[in-house]
Protein backbone atom coordinates (compact mmCIF):
# COMPACT_ATOMS: atom_id res chain seq x y z
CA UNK A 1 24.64 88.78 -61.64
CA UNK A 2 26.08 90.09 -58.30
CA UNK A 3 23.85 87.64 -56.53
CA UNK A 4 24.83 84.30 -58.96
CA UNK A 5 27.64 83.66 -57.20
CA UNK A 6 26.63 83.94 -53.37
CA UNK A 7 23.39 82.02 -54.57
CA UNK A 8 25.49 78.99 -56.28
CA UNK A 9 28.08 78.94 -53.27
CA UNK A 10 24.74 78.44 -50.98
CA UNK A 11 23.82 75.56 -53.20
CA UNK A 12 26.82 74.21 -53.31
CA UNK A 13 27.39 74.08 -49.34
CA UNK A 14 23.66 72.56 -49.06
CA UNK A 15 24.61 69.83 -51.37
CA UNK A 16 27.53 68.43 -49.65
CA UNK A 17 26.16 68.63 -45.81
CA UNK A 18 24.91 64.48 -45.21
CA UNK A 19 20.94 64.94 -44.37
CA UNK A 20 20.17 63.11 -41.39
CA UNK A 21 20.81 59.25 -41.76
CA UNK A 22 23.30 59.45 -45.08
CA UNK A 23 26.34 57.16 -44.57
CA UNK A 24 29.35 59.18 -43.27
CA UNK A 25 32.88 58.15 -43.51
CA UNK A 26 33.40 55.74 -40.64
CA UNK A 27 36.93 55.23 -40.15
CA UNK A 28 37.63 51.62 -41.07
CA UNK A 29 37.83 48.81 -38.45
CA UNK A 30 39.57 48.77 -36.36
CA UNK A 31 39.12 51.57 -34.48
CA UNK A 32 40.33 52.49 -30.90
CA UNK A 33 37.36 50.93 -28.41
CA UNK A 34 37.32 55.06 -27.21
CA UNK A 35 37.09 56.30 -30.57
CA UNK A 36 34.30 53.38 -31.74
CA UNK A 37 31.93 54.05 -28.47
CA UNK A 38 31.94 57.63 -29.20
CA UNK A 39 30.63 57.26 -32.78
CA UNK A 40 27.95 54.72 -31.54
CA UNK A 41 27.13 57.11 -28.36
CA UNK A 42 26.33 59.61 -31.00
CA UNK A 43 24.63 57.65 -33.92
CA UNK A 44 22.66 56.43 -31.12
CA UNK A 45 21.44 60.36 -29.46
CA UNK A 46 20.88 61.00 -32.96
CA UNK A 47 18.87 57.88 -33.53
CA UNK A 48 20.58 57.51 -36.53
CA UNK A 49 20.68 53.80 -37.72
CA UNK A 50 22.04 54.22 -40.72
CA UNK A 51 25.17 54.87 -39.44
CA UNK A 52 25.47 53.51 -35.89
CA UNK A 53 25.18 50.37 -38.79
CA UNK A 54 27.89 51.01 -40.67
CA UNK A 55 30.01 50.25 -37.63
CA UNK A 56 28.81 46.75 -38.31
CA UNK A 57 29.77 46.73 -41.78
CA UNK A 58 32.92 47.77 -41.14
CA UNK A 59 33.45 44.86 -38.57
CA UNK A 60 32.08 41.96 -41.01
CA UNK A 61 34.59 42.96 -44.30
CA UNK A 62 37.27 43.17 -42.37
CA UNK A 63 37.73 40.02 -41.09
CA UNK A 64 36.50 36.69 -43.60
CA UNK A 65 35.73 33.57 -42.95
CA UNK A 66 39.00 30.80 -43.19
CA UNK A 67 38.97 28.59 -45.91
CA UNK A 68 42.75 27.58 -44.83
CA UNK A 69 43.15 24.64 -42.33
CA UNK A 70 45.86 23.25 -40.78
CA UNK A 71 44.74 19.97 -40.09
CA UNK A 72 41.94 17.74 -40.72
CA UNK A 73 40.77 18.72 -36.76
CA UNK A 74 40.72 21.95 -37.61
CA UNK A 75 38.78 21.34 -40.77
CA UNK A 76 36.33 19.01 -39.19
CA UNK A 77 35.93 21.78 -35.69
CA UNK A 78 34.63 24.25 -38.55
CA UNK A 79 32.27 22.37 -40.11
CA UNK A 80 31.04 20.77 -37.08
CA UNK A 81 30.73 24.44 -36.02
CA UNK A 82 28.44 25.55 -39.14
CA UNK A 83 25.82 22.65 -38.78
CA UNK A 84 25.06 23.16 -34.63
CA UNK A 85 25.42 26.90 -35.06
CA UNK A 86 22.25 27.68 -36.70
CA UNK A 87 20.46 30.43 -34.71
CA UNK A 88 17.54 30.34 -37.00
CA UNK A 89 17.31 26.55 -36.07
CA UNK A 90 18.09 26.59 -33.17
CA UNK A 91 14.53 24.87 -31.61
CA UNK A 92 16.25 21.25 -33.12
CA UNK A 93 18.80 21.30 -30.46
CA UNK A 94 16.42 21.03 -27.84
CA UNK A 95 13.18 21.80 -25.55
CA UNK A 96 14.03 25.24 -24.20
CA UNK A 97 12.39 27.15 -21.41
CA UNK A 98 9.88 29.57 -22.32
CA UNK A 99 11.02 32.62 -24.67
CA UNK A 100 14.03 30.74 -25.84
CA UNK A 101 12.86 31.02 -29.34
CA UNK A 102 12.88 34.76 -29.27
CA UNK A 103 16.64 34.67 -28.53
CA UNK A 104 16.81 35.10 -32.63
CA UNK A 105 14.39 37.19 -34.76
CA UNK A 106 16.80 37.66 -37.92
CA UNK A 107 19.16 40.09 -36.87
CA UNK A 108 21.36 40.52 -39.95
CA UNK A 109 24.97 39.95 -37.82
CA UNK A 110 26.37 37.22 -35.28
CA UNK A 111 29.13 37.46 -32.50
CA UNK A 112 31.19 34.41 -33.10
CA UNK A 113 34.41 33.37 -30.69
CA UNK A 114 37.49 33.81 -31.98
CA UNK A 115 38.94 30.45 -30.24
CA UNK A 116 37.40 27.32 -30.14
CA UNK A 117 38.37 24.97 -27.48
CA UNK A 118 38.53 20.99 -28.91
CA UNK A 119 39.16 17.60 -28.26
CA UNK A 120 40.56 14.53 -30.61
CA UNK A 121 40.21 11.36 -28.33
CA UNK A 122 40.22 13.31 -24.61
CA UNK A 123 43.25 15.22 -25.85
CA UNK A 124 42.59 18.37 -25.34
CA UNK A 125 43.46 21.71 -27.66
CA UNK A 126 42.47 25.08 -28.74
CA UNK A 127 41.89 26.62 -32.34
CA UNK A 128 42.90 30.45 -32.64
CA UNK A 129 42.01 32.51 -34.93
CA UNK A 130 38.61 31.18 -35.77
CA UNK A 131 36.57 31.87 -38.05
CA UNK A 132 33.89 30.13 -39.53
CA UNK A 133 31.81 30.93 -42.31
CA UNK A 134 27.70 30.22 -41.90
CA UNK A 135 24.77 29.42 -43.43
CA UNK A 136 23.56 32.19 -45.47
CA UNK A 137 20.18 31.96 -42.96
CA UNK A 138 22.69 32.40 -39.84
CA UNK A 139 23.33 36.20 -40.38
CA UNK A 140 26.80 37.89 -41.14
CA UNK A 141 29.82 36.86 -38.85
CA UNK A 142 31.37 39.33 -36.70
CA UNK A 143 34.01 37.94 -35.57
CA UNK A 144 34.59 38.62 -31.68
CA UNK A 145 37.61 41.27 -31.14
CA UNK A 146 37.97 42.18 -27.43
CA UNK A 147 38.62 45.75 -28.56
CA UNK A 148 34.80 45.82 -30.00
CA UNK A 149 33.07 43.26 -27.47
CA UNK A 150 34.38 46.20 -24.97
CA UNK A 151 32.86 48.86 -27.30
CA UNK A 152 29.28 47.02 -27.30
CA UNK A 153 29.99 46.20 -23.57
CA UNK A 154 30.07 50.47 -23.07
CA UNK A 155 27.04 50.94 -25.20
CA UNK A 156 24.84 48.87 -23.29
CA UNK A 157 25.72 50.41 -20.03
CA UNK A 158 25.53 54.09 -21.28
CA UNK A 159 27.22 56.98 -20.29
CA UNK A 160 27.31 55.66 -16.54
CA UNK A 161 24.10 58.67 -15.58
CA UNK A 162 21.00 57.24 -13.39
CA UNK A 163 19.34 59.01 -16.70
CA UNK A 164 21.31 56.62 -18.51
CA UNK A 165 21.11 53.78 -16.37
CA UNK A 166 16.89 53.79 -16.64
CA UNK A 167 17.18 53.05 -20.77
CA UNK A 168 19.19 50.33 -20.40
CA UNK A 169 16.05 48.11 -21.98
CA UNK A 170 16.09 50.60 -24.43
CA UNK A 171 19.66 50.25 -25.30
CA UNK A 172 19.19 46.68 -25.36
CA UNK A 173 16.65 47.37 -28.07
CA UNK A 174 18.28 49.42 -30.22
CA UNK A 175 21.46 47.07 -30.73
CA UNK A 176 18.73 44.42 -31.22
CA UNK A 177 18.43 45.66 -34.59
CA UNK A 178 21.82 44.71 -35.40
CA UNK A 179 22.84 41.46 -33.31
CA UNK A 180 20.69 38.65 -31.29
CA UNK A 181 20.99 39.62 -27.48
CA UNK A 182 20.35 38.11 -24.55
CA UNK A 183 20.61 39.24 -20.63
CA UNK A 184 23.04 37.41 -18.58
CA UNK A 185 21.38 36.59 -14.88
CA UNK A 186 21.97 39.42 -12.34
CA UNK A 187 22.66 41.86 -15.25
CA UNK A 188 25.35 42.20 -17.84
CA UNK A 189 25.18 40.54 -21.47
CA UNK A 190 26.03 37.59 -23.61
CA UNK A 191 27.90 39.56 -26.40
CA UNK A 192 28.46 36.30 -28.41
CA UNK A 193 25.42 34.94 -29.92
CA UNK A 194 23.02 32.21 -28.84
CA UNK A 195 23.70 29.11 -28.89
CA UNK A 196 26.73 29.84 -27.59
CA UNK A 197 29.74 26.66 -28.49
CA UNK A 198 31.96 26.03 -25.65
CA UNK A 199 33.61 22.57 -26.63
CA UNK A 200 33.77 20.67 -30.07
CA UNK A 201 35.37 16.42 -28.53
CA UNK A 202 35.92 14.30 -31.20
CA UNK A 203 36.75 10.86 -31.40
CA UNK A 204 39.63 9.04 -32.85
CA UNK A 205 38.33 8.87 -36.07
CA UNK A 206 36.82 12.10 -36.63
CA UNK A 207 33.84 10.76 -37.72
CA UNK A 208 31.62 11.50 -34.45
CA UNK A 209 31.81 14.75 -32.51
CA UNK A 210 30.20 15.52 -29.14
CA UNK A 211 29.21 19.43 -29.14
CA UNK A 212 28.52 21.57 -25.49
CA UNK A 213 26.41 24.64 -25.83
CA UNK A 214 24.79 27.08 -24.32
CA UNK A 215 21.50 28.53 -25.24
CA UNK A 216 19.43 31.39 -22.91
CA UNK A 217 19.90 29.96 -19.15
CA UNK A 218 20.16 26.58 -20.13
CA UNK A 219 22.82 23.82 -21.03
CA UNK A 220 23.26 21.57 -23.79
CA UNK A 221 24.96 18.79 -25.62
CA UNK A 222 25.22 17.58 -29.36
CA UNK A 223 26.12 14.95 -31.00
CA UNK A 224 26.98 15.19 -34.72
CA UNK A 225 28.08 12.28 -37.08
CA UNK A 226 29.82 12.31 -40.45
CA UNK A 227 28.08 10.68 -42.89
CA UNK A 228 29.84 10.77 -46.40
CA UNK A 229 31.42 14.27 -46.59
CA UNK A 230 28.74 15.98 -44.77
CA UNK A 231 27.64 16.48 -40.94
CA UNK A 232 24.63 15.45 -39.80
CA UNK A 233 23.28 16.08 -36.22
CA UNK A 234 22.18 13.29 -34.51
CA UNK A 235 20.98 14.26 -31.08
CA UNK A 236 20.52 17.02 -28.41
CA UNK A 237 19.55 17.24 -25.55
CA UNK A 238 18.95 19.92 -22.58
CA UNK A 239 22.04 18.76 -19.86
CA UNK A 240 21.42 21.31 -16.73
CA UNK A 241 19.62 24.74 -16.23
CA UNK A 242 21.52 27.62 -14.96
């Protein structure tokens, strides 16, 4: 009986350490960028995946999609939004140079802008706060926070080492997992994800809405029509190459 007690106390101890790759208790978003990077910095030694994508998780339920609108612009800007943002579709808005169509390969999240610049008849105006919800087949919205972008941003660069500096690809991989990812020309990243909105211009009516993107290196332009209560796109086309 003397050695019951020891024994069960072992037990016990063993039974409440996490094994390798059990969720931990991520403190809920949003965390300090400092705090954030150093969890990911060590999920990521660890190669733990599990966890390094709870961080994700965390980011997605804490922020939802608007269902609130102030203003038929508004209204129409998010659902113009939802039918040219389809990363999974993304070949119908144009011939793209060679590899665009790996920019996607069904990561489950997306980096979406958190202002949306617009126009109603050349005036020009800004949405804040925005936040569109997606096709099901788009992935999960994260909903770009400069706190986090900066967080990813220090990931991807590492520790600032020459050790460091040679897995740079394989950083790039590993986040991969989690969110589409593309390298900007002369180095650096597109945190938000491909194709990338940069105007919604509407006309008087709101019935027709002219849509400028980017996708990979390239430019483009959309044009999406109402047609009953639903948007339909009409055209795209490849405008310049960067």
């Amino acid at each position: 009986m003397k050695y019951l007690l020891p024994v069960c106390m072992l037990l016990a101890s063993c039974a409440t350490t996490p094994a390798p790759n059990d969720k931990e208790a991520m403190p809920p978003y949003p965390m300090s960028p400092d705090k954030a990077g150093d969890f990911l910095e060590g999920y990521y030694n660890a190669k733990d995946s599990v966890n390094f994508g709870v961080f994700f998780e965390h980011w997605n339920s804490a922020q939802q999609p608007r269902t609130d609108f102030a203003s038929e612009t508004e209204k129409a800007a998010y659902e113009v939004f939802a039918q040219v943002f389809q990363p999974d579709k993304h070949i119908a808005l144009g011939a793209w140079e060679p590899g665009a169509d790996g920019i996607n390969t069904g990561q489950p999240y997306v980096v979406l802008p958190v202002e949306m610049p617009v126009e109603v008849a050349g005036k020009p105006d800004t949405l804040r706060s925005f936040r569109p919800a997606l096709a099901k087949s788009s992935g999960k919205p994260l909903y770009q926070e400069a706190g986090y972008d900066s967080v990813l941003m220090r990931f991807l660069r590492g520790p600032g080492s020459a050790e460091a500096a040679g897995s740079t690809y394989e950083r790039t991989d590993w986040l991969r997992k989690w969110i589409p990812l593309i390298m900007k020309r002369g180095g650096e990243w597109y945190i938000l994800s491909q194709p990338i909105i940069n105007r919604i211009s509407f006309d008087q009516s709101l019935q027709k809405a002219t849509v400028s993107f980017r996708m990979g290196y390239q430019f483009g332009e959309a044009v999406v029509v109402k047609k009953g209560e639903k948007w339909e796109l009409e055209t795209s086309q490849v405008t310049a190459v960067e």
